[in-house]
C-alpha atoms as a PDB file:
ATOM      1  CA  UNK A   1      24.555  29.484  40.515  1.00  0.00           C
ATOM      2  CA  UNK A   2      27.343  28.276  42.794  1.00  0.00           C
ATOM      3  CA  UNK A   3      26.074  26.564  45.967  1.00  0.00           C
ATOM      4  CA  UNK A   4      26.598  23.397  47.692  1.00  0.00           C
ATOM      5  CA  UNK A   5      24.123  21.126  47.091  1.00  0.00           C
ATOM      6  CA  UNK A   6      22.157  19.103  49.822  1.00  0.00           C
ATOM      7  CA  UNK A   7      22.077  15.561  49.101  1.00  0.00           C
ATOM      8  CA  UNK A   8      19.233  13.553  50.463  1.00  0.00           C
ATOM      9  CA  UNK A   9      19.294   9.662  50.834  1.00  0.00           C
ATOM     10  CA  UNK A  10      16.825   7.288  49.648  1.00  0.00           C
ATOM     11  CA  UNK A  11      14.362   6.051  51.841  1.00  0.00           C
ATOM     12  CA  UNK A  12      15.687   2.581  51.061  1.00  0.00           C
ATOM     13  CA  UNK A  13      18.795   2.807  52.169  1.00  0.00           C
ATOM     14  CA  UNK A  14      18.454   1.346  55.369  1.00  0.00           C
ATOM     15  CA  UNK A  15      19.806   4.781  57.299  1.00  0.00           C
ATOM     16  CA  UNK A  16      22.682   2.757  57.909  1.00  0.00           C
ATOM     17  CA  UNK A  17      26.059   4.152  57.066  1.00  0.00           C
ATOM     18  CA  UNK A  18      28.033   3.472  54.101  1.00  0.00           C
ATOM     19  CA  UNK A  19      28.007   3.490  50.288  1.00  0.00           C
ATOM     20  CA  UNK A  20      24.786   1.950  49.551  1.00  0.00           C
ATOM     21  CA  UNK A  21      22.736   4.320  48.277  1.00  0.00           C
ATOM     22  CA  UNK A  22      21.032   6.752  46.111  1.00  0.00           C
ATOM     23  CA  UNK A  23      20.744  10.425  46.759  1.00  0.00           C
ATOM     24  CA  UNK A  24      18.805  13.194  45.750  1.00  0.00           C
ATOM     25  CA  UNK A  25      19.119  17.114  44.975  1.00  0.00           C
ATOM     26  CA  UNK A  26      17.414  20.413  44.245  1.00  0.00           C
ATOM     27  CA  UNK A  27      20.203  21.954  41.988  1.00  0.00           C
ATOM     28  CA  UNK A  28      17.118  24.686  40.592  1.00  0.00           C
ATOM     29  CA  UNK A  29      13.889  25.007  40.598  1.00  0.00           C
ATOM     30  CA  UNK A  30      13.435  22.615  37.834  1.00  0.00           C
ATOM     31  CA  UNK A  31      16.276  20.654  37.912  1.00  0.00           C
ATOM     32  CA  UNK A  32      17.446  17.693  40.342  1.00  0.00           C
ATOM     33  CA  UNK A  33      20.598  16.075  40.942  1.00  0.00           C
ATOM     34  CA  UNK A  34      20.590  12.302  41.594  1.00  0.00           C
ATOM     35  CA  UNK A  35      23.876  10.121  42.446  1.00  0.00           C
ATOM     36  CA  UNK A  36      25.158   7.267  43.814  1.00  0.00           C
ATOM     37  CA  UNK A  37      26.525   7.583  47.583  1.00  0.00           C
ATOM     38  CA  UNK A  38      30.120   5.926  46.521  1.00  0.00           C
ATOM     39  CA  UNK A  39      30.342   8.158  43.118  1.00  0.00           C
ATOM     40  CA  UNK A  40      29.420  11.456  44.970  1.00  0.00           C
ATOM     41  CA  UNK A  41      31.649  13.563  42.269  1.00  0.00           C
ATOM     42  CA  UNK A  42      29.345  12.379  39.228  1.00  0.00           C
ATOM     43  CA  UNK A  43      25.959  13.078  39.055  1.00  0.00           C
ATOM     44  CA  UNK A  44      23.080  12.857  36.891  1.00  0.00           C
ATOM     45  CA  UNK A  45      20.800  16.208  35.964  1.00  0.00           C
ATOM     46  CA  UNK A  46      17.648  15.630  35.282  1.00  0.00           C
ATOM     47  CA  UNK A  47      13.703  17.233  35.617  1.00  0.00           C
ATOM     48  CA  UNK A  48      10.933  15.930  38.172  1.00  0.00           C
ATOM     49  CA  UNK A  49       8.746  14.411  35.048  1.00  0.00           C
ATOM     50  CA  UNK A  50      11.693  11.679  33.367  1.00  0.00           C
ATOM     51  CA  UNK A  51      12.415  11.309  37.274  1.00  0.00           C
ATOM     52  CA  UNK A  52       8.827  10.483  38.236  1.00  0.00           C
ATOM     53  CA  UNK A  53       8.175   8.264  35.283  1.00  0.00           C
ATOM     54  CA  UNK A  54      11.501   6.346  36.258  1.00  0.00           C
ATOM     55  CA  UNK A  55      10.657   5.656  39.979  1.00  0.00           C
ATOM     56  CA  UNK A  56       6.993   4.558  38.794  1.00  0.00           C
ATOM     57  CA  UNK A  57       8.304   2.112  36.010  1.00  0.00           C
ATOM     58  CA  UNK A  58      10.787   0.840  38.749  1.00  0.00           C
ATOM     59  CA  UNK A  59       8.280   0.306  41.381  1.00  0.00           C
ATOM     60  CA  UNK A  60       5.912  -1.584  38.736  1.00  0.00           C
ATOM     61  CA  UNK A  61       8.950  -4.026  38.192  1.00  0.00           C
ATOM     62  CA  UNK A  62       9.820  -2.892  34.698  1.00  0.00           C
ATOM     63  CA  UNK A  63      13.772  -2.549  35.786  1.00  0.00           C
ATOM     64  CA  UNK A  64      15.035  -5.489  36.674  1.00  0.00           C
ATOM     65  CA  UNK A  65      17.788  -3.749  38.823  1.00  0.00           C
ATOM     66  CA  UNK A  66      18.782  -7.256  40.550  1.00  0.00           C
ATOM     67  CA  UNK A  67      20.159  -8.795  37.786  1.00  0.00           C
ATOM     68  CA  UNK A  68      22.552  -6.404  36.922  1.00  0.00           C
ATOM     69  CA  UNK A  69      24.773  -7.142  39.696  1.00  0.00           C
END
């Protein structure tokens, strides 16, 4: 399947312009697309279950995100 994909931004990112973000596809019924806003070109593949458990372990403060800046 060739079609353009339709990127969605994160909640979180403010709705402000810019590269500061994290953005979301439906690439097939089973598969999403998730990238950074200033590495459009590379994505990651992945299914809604690894996804889900991702986000959850994030929100429970398992990732300490922040200190890898």
């Amino acid at each position: 399947m060739n079609h353009a994909l339709r990127w969605q931004r994160s909640t979180f990112s403010g709705g402000g312009e810019g590269n500061t973000c994290i953005e979301l596809a439906s690439i097939s019924t089973h598969l999403l697309g998730l990238r950074e806003s200033d590495s459009p070109a590379t994505h990651l593949r992945t299914t809604p279950t690894p996804l889900a458990g991702l986000l959850r372990h994030i929100k429970a403060g398992g990732f300490p995100y922040d200190k890898l800046r």
